[in-house]
Protein backbone atom coordinates (compact mmCIF):
# COMPACT_ATOMS: atom_id res chain seq x y z
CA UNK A 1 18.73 9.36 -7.25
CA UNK A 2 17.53 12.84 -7.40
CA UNK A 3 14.82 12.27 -10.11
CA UNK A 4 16.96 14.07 -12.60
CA UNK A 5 17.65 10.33 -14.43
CA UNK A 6 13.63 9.18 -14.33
CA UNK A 7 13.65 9.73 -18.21
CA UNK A 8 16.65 7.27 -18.66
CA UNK A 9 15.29 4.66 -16.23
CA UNK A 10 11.98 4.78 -17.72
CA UNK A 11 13.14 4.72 -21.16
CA UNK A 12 15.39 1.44 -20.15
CA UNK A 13 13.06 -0.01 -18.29
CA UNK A 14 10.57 0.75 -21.55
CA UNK A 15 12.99 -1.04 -24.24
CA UNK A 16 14.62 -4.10 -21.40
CA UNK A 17 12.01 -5.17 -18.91
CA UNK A 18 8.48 -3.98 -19.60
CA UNK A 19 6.35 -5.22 -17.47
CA UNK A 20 7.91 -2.77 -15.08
CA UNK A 21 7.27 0.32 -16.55
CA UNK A 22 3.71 -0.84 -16.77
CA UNK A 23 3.40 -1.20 -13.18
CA UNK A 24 4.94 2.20 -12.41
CA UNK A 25 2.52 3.31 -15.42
CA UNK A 26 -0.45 1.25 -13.89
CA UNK A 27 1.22 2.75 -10.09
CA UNK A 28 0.95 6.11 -11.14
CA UNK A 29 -2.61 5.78 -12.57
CA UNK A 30 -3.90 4.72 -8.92
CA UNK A 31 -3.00 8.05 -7.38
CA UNK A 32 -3.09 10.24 -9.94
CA UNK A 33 -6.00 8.78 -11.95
CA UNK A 34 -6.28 11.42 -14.65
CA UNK A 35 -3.01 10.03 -16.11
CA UNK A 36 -3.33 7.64 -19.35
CA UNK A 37 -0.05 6.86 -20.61
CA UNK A 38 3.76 7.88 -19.63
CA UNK A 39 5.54 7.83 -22.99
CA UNK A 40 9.50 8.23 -23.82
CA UNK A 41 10.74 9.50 -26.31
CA UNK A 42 14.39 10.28 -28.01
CA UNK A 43 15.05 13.75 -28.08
CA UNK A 44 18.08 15.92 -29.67
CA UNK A 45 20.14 17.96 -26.49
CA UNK A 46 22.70 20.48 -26.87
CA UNK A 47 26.18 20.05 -27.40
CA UNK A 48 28.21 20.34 -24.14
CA UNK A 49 31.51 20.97 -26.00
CA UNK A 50 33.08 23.23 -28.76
CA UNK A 51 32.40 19.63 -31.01
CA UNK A 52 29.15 20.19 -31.67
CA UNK A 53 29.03 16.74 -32.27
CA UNK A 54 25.01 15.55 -32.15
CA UNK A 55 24.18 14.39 -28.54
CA UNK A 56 20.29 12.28 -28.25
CA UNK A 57 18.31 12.37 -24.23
CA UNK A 58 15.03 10.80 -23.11
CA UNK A 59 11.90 13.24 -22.85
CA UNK A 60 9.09 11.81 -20.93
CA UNK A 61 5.54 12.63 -22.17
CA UNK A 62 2.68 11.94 -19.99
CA UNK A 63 -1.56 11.43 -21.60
CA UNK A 64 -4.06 12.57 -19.25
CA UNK A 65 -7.60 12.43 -19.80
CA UNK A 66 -8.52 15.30 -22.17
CA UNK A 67 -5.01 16.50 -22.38
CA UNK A 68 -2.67 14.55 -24.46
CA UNK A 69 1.30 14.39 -25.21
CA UNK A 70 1.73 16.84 -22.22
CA UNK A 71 5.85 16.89 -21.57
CA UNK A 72 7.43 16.68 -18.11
CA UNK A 73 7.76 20.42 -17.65
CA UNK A 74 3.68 20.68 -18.27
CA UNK A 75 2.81 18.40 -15.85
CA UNK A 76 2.34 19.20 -12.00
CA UNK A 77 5.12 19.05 -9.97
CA UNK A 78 3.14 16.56 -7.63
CA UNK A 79 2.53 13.85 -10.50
CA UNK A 80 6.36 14.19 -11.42
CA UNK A 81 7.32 13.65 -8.15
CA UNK A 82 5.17 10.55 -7.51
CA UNK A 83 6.87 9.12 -10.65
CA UNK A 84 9.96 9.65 -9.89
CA UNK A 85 9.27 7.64 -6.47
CA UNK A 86 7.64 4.90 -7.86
CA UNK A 87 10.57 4.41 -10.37
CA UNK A 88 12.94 4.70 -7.94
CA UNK A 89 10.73 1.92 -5.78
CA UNK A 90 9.69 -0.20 -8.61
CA UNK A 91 12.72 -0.63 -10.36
CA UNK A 92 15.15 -3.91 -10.01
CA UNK A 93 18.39 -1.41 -8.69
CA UNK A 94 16.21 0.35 -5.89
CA UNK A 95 17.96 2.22 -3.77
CA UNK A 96 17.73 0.77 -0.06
CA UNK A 97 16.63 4.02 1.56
CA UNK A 98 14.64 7.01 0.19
CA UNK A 99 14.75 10.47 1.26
CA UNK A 100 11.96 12.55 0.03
CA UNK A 101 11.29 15.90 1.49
CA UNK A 102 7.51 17.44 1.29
CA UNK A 103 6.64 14.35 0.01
CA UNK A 104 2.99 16.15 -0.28
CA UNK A 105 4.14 18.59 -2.34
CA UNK A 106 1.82 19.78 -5.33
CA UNK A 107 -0.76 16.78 -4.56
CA UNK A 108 -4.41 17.02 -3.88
CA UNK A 109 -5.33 15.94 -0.40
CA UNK A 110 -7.05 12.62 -2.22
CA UNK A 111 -3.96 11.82 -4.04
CA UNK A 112 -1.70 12.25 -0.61
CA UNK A 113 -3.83 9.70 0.60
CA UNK A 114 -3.49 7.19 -2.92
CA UNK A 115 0.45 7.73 -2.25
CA UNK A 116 0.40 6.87 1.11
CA UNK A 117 -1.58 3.54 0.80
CA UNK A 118 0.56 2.42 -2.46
CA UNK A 119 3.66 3.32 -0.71
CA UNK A 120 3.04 1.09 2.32
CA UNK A 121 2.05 -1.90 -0.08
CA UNK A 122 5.02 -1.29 -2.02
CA UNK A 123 6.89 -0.85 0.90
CA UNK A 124 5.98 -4.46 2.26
CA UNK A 125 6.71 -5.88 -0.64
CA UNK A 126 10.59 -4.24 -0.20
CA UNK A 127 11.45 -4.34 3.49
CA UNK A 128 15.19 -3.95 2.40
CA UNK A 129 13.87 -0.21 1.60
CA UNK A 130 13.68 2.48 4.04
CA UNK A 131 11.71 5.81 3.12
CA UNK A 132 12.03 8.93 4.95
CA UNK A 133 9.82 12.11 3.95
CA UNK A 134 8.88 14.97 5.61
CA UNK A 135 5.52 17.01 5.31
CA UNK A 136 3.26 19.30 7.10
CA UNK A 137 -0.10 17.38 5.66
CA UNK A 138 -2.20 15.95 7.73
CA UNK A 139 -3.64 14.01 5.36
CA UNK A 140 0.09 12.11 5.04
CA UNK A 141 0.34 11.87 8.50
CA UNK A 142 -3.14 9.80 8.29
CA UNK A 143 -1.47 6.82 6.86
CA UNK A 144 1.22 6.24 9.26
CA UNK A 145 0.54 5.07 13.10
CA UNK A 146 2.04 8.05 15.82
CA UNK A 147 4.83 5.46 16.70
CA UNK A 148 6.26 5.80 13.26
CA UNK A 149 6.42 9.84 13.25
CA UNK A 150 9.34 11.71 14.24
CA UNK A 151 8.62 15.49 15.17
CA UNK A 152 10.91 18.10 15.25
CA UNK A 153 11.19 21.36 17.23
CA UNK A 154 13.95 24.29 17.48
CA UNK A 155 15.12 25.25 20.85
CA UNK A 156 15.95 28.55 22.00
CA UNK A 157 19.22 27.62 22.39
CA UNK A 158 19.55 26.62 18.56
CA UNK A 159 19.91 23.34 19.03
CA UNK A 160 16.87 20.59 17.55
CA UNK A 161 14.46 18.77 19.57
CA UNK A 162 12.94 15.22 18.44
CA UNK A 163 10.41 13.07 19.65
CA UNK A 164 8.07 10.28 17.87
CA UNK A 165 4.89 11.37 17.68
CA UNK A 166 3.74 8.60 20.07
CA UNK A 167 5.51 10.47 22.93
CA UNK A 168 2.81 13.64 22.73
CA UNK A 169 1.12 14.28 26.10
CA UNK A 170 -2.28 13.60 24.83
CA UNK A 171 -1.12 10.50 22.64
CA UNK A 172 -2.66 7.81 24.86
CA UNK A 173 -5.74 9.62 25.92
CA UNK A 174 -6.79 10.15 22.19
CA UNK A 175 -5.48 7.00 20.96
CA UNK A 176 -8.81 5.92 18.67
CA UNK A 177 -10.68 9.29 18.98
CA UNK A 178 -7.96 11.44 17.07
CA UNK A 179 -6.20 10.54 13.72
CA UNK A 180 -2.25 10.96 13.59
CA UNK A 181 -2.74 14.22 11.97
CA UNK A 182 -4.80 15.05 14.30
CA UNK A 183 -2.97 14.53 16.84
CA UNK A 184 0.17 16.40 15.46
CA UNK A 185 -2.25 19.45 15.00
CA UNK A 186 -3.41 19.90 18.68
CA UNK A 187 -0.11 21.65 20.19
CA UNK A 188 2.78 23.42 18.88
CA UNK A 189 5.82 21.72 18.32
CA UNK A 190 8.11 23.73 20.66
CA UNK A 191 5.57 23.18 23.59
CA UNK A 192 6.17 19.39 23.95
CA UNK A 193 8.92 18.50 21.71
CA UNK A 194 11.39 21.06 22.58
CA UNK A 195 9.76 21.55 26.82
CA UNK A 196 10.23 25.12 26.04
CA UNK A 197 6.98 28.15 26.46
């Protein structure tokens, strides 16, 4: 799933089994809480042949507080996103692993954090369901223990360098005094993941 078919699965999940799309709608709410409502609705699209014969899609409409009937293309690319996840988590075909890059993307620091926390609830409720994201937030990296953090590093030959996070020099030393982000932030990648000055 690329998020390209959250419309259809919402509207399906809308007209067959309800009290799911209320939980990605009452999901959603948590971490972006300016969000009211996620609405479908039927919608004509083009014709794709020289038939012209009438062709009907699913446009999702979100209500946020003070601004509603926004459509998906007026909405931030970080709420979209988040949707998209949740209704790829929530619903009863989830995929069994997720691969999300810059899962941060276009979310405030607060909501990063929201994510993070309903992602690792949801994600004990599934442990059939592997997620895999990259970021460069620190704020992401928070929610996760150094163990569970893969870092990766060019080398000058070209070739990629990876070690979990728990492997930094200073890892055991600051264990309790520095956050995971923290910890990421103190030296450059290619210093101790690669060995390379």
């Amino acid at each position: 799933m690329d998020g390209g078919n959250t419309a259809v699965v919402l509207a399906a999940l809308k007209l067959e089994r309800e009290e799911i799309f209320e939980r990605i709608e009452s999901e959603l709410r948590k971490i972006v809480p300016t969000v009211q409502r996620i609405r479908i609705r039927r919608i004509k699209l083009p014709s794709t042949d020289d038939s012209n014969e009438p062709r009907v899609g699913n446009k999702i409409f979100i209500d946020f507080q003070g601004a509603p009937d926004v459509p998906a293309h007026g909405a931030s690319e970080g709420t979209l996103i988040t949707l998209a996840l949740l209704t790829a988590l929530l619903s009863p075909n989830r995929p069994r692993i997720v691969l999300l890059d810059d899962i941060d993307q276009s979310l405030h620091p607060q909501a990063q954090m929201e994510l993070m926390g309903e992602l690792k609830r949801l994600l004990e409720s599934f442990p059939e369901v592997q997620l895999v994201a990259t970021t460069h937030s620190p704020y992401i990296l928070d929610a996760i223990e150094p163990s569970d953090v893969r870092v990766f590093a060019p080398r000058k030959d070209g070739s990629i360098a990876c070690r979990s996070l728990s492997e930094h020099p200073q890892a055991k030393k600051m264990r309790g005094a520095l956050t995971t982000g923290q910890l990421w932030s103190l030296d450059p990648e290619w210093r101790w993941v690669a060995g390379e000055r």
